[in-house]
C-alpha atoms as a PDB file:
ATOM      1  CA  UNK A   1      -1.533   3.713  10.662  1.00  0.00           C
ATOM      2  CA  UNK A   2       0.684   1.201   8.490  1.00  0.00           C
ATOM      3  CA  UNK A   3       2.997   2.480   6.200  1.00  0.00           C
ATOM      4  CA  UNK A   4       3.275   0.626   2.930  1.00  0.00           C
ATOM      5  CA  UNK A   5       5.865   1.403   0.255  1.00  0.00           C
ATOM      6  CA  UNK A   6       4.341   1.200  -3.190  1.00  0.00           C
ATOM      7  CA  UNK A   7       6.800  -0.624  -5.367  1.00  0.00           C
ATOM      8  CA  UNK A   8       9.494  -3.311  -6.384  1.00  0.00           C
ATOM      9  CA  UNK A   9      12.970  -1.070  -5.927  1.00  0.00           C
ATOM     10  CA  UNK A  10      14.588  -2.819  -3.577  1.00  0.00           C
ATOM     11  CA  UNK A  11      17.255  -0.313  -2.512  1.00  0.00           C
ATOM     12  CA  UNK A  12      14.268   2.154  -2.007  1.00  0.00           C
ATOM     13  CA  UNK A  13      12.550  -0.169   0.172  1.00  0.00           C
ATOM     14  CA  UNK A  14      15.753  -0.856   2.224  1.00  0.00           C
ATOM     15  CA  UNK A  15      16.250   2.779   3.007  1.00  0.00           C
ATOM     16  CA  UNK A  16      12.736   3.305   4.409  1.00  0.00           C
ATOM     17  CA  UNK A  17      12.899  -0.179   6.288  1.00  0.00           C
ATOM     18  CA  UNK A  18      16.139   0.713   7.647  1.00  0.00           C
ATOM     19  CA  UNK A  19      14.247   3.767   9.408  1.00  0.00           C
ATOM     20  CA  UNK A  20      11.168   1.261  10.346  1.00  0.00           C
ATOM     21  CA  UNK A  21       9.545   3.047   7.888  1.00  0.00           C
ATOM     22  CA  UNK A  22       7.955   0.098   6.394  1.00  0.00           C
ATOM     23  CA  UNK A  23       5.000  -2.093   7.831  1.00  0.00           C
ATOM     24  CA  UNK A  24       4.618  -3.533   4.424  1.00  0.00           C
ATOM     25  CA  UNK A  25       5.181  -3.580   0.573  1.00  0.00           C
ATOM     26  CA  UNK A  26       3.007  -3.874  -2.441  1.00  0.00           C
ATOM     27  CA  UNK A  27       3.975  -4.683  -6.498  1.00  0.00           C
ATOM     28  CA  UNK A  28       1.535  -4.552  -9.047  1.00  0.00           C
ATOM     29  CA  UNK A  29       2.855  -5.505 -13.012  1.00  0.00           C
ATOM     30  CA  UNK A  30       3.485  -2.241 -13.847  1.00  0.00           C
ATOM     31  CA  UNK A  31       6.134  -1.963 -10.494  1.00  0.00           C
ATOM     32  CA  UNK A  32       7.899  -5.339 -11.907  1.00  0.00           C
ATOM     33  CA  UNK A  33       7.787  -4.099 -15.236  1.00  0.00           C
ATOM     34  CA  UNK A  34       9.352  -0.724 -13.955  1.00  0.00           C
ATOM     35  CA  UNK A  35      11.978  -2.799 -11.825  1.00  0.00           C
ATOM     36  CA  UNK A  36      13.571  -4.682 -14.808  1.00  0.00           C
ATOM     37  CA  UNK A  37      13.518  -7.811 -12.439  1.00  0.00           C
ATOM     38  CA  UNK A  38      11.513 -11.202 -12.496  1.00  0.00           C
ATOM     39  CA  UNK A  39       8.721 -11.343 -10.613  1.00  0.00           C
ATOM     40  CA  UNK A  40       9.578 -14.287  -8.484  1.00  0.00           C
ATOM     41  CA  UNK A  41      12.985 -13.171  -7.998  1.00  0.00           C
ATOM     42  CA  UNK A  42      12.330  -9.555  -6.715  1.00  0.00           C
ATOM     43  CA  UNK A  43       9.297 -10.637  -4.713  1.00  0.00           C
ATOM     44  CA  UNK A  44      10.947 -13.215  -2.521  1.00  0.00           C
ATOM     45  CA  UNK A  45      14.075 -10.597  -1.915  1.00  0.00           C
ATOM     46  CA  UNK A  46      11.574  -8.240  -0.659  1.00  0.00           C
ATOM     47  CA  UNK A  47      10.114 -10.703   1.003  1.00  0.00           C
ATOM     48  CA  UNK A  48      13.462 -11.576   2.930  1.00  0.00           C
ATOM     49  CA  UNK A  49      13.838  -8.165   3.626  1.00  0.00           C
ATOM     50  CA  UNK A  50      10.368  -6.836   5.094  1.00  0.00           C
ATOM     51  CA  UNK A  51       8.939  -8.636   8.035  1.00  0.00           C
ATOM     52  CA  UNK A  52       4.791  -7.001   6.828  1.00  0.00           C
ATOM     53  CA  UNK A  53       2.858  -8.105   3.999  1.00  0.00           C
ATOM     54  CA  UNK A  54       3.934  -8.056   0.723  1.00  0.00           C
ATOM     55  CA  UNK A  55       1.446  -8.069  -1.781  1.00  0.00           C
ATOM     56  CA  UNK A  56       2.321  -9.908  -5.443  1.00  0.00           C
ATOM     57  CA  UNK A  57      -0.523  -9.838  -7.941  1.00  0.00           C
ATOM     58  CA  UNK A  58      -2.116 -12.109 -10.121  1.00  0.00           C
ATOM     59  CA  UNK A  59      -2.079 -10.976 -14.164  1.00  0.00           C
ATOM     60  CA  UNK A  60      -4.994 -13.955 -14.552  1.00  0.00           C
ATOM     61  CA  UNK A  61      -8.683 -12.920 -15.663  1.00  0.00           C
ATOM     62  CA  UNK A  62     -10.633 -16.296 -14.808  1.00  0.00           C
ATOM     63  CA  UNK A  63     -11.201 -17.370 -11.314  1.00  0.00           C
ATOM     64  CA  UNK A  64      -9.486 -21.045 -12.157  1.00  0.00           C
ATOM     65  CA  UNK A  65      -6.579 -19.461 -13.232  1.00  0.00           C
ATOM     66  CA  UNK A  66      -6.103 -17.064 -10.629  1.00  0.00           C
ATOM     67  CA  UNK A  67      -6.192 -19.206  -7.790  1.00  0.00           C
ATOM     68  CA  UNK A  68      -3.625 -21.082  -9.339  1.00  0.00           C
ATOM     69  CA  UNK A  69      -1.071 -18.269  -9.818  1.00  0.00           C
ATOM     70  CA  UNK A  70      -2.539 -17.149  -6.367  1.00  0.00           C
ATOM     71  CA  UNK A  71      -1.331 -20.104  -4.861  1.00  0.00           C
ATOM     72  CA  UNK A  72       1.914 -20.397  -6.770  1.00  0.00           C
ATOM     73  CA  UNK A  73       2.877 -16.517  -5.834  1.00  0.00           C
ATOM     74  CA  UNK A  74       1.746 -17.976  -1.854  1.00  0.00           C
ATOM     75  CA  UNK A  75       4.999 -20.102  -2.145  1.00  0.00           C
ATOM     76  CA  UNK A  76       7.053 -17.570  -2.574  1.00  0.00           C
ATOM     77  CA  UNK A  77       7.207 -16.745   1.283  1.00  0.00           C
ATOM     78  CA  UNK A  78       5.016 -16.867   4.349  1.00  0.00           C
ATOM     79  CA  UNK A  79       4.270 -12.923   4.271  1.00  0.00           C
ATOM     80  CA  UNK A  80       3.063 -13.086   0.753  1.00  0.00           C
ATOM     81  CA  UNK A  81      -0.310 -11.647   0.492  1.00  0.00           C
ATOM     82  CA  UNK A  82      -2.277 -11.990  -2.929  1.00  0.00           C
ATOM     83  CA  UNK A  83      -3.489 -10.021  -4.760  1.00  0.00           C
ATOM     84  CA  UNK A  84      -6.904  -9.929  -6.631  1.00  0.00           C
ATOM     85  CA  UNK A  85      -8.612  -7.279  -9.073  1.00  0.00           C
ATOM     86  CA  UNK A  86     -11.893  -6.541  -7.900  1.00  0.00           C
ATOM     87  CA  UNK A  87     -13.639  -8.249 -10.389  1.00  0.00           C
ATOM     88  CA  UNK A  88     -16.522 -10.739 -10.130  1.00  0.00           C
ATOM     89  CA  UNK A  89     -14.062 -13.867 -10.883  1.00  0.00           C
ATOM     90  CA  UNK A  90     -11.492 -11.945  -8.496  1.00  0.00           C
ATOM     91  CA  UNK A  91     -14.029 -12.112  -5.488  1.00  0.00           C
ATOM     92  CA  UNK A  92     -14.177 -15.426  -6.348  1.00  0.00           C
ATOM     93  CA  UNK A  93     -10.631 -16.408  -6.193  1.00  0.00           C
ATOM     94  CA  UNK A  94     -10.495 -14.140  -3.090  1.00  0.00           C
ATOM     95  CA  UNK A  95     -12.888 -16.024  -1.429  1.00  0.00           C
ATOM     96  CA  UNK A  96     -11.255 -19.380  -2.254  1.00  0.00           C
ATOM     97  CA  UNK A  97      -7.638 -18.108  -1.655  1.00  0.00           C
ATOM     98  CA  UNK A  98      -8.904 -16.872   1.645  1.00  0.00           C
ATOM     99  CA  UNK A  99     -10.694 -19.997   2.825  1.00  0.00           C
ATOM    100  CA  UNK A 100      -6.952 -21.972   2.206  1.00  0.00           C
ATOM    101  CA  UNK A 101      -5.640 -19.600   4.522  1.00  0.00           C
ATOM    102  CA  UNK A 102      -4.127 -17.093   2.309  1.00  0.00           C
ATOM    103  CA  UNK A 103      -3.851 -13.009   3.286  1.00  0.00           C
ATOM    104  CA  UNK A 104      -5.408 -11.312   0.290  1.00  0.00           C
ATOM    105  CA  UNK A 105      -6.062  -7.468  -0.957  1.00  0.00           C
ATOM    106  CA  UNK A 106      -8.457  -6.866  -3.425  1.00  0.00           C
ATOM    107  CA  UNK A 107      -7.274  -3.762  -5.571  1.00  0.00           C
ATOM    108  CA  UNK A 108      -8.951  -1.526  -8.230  1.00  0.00           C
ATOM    109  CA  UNK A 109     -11.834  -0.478  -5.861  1.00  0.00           C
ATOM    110  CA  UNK A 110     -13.782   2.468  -6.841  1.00  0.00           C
ATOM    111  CA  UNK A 111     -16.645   1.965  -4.747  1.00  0.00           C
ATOM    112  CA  UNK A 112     -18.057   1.368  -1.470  1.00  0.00           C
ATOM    113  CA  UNK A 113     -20.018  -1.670  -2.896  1.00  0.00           C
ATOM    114  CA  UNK A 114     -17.393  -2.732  -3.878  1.00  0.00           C
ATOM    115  CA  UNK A 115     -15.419  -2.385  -0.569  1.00  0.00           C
ATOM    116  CA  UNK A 116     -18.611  -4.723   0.893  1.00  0.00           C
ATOM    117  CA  UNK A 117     -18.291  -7.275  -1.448  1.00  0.00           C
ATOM    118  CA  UNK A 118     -14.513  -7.207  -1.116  1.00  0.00           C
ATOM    119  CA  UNK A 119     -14.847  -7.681   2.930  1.00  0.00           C
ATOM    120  CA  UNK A 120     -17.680 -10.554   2.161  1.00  0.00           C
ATOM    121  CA  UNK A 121     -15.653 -12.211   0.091  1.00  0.00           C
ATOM    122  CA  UNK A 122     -12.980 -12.544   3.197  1.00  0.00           C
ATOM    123  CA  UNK A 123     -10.257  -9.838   2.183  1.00  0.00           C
ATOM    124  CA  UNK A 124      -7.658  -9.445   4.455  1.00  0.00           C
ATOM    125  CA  UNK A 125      -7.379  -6.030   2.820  1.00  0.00           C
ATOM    126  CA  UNK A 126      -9.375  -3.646   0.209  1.00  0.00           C
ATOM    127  CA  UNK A 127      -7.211  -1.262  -1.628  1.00  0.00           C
ATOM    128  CA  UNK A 128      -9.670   1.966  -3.007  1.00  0.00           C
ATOM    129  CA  UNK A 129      -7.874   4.067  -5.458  1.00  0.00           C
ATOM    130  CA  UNK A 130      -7.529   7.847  -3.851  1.00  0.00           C
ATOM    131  CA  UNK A 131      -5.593   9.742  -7.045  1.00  0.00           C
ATOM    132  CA  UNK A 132      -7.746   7.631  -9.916  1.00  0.00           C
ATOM    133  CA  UNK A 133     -11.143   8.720  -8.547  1.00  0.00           C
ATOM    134  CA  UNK A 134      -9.389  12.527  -8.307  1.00  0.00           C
ATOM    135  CA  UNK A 135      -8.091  12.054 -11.873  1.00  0.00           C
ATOM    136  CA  UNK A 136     -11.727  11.594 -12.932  1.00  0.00           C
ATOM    137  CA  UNK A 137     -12.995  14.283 -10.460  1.00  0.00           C
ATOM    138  CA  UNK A 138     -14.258  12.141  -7.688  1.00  0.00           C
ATOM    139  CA  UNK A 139     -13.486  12.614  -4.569  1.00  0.00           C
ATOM    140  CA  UNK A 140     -11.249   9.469  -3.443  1.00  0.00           C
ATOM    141  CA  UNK A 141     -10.688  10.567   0.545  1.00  0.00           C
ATOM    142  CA  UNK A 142     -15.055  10.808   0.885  1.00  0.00           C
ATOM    143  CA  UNK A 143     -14.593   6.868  -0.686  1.00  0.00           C
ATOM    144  CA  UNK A 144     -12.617   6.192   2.452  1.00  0.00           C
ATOM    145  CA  UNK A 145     -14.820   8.104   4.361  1.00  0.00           C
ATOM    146  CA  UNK A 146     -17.615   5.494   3.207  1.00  0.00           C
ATOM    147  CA  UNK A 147     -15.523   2.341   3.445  1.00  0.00           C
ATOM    148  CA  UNK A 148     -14.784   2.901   7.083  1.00  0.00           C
ATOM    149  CA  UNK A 149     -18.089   4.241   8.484  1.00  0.00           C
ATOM    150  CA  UNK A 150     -19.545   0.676   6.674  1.00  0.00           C
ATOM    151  CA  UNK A 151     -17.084  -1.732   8.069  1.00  0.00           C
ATOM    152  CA  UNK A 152     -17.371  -0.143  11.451  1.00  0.00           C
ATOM    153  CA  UNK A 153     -20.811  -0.382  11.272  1.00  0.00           C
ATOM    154  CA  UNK A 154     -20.675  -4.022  10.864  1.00  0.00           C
ATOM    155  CA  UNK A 155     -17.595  -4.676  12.285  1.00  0.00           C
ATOM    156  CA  UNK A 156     -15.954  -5.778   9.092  1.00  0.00           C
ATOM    157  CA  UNK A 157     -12.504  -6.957   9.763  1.00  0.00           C
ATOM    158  CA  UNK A 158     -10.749  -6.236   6.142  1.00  0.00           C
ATOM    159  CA  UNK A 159      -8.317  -3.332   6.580  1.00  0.00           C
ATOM    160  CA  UNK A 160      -8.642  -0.029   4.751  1.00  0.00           C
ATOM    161  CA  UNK A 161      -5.621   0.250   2.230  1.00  0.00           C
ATOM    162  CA  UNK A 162      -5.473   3.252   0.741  1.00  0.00           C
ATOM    163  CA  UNK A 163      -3.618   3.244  -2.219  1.00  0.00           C
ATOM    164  CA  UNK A 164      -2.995   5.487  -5.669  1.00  0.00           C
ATOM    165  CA  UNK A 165      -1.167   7.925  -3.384  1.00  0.00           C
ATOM    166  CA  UNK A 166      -0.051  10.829  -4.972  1.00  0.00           C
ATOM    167  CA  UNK A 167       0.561  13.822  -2.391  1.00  0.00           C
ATOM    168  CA  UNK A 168       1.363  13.773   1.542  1.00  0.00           C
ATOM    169  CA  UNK A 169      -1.931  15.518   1.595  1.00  0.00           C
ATOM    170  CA  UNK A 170      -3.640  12.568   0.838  1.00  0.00           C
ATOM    171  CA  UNK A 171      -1.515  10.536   3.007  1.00  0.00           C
ATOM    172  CA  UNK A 172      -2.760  12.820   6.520  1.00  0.00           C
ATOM    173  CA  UNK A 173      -6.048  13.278   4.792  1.00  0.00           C
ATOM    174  CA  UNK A 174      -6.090   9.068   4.939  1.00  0.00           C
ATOM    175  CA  UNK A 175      -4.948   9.222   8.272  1.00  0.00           C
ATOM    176  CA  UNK A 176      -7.751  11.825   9.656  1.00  0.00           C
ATOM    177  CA  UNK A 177     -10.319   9.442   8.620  1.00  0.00           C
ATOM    178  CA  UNK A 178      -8.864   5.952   9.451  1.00  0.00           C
ATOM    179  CA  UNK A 179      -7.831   4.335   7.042  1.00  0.00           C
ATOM    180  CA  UNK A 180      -5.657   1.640   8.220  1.00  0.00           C
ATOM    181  CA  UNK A 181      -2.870   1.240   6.211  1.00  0.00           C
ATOM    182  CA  UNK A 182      -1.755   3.208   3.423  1.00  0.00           C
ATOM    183  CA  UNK A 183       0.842   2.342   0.559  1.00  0.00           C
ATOM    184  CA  UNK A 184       2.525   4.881  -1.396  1.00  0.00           C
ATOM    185  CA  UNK A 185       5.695   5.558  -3.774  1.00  0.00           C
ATOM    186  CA  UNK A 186       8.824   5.786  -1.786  1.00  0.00           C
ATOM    187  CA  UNK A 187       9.062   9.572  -3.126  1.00  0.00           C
ATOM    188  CA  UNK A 188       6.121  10.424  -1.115  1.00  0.00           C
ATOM    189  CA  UNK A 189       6.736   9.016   1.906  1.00  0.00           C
ATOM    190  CA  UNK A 190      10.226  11.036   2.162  1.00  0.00           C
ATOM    191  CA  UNK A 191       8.407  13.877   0.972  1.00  0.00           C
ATOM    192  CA  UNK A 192       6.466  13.772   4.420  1.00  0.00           C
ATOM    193  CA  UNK A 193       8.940  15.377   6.101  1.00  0.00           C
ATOM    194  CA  UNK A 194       9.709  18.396   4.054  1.00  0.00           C
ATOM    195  CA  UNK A 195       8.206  21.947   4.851  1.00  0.00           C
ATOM    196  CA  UNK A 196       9.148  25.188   3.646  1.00  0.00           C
ATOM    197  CA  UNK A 197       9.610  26.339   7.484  1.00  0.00           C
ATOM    198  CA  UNK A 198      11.557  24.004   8.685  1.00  0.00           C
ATOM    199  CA  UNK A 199      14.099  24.412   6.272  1.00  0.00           C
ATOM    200  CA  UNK A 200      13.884  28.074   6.571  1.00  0.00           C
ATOM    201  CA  UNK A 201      14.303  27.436  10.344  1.00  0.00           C
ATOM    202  CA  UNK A 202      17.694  25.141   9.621  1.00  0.00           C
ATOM    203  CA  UNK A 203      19.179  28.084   7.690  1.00  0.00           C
ATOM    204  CA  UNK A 204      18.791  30.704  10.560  1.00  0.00           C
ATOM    205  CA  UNK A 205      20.305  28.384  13.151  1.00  0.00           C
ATOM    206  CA  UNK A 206      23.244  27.441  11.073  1.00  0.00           C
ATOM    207  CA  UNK A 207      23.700  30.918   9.824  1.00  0.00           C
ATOM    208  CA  UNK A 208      23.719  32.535  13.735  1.00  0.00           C
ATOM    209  CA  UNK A 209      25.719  28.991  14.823  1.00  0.00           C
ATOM    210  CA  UNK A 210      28.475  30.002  12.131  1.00  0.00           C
ATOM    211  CA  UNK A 211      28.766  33.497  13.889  1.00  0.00           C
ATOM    212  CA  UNK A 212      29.201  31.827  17.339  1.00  0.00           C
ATOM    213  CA  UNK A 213      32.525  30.554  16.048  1.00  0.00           C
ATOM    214  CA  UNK A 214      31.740  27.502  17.954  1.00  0.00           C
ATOM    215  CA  UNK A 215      32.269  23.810  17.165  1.00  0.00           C
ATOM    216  CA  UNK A 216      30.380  20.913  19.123  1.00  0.00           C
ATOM    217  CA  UNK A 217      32.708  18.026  18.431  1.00  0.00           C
END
């Protein structure tokens, strides 16, 4: 599985890519808004600094108008991948963005229709929305489930992104079923390896090392 980081802090991404943590990054406006930083700017130092994808969105609602910015954010650096809501006109531009060449992921998908148009339409990835469907009590890991028992069926070659992370649970629960990549907040990722034992564990080695009087180095 592929490890995305979900935002535009680039300090936070550093840290994880430091540890190879990171296979990719995505932004979305709301990230660059939260960043404080202009979107061409930020982009192309996280671009510089990840070797994977980096997905920079298009804020465009007509198809015209978001292959244009789709093609203008594609400048920005050779691992740029686009990114498209999954909208009718978004299909469209995914479709045309793909045809030039262009890596794509088409976000905000709720459904496995959706997913098939998405993978029709030449996506290089579909991102379904785990903690949104949950929020509206739908179960967003059995969407995943459906994605990837319909590409494999048909041999679809769009990747699975799961995205709208919220818990490590969903991140394993992703993994379990296949998804192929997964992005999440920096927070969560780190929060993978916490667990009540092994801290527990830590504290009865150090306390019985301290009574060995010992030192290593």
């Amino acid at each position: 599985m592929k490890f995305f980081v979900d935002t535009a802090d680039v300090a936070a991404i550093r840290e994880l890519n430091d540890l190879g943590m990171v296979d990719g990054v995505t932004t979305n406006p709301s990230l660059i808004l939260k960043s404080g930083r202009d979107i061409l700017e930020v982009t192309k130092e996280i671009c510089d600094l990840v070797d994977g994808p980096v997905s920079a969105e298009v804020v465009a609602s007509k198809v015209e108008d978001m292959i244009r910015e789709g093609e203008h954010l594609a400048k920005i650096a050779p691992n740029i991948t686009v990114k498209v809501p999954l909208t009718w006109d978004g299909l469209k531009a995914c479709k045309a963005l793909s045809s030039q060449g262009h890596k794509v992921n088409v976000t905000l998908c709720f459904s496995a229709a959706q997913a098939i148009l998405a993978a029709k339409a030449g996506a290089t990835f579909i991102s379904p929305f785990i903690g949104r469907l949950d929020d509206i009590n739908f179960d967003g890991m059995e969407l995943i489930a459906q994605i990837r028992e319909i590409y494999d069926n048909y041999d679809f070659q769009t990747e699975i992104l799961a995205a709208s992370i919220r818990s490590v649970n969903h991140i394993t629960d992703a993994a379990r079923i296949g998804a192929d990549v997964i992005t999440a907040p920096p927070a969560v990722i780190k929060a993978m390896a916490n667990h009540v034992l092994t801290d527990k564990g830590l504290e009865q080695f150090n306390a019985d090392w301290a009574k060995t009087g010992q030192k290593i180095v």
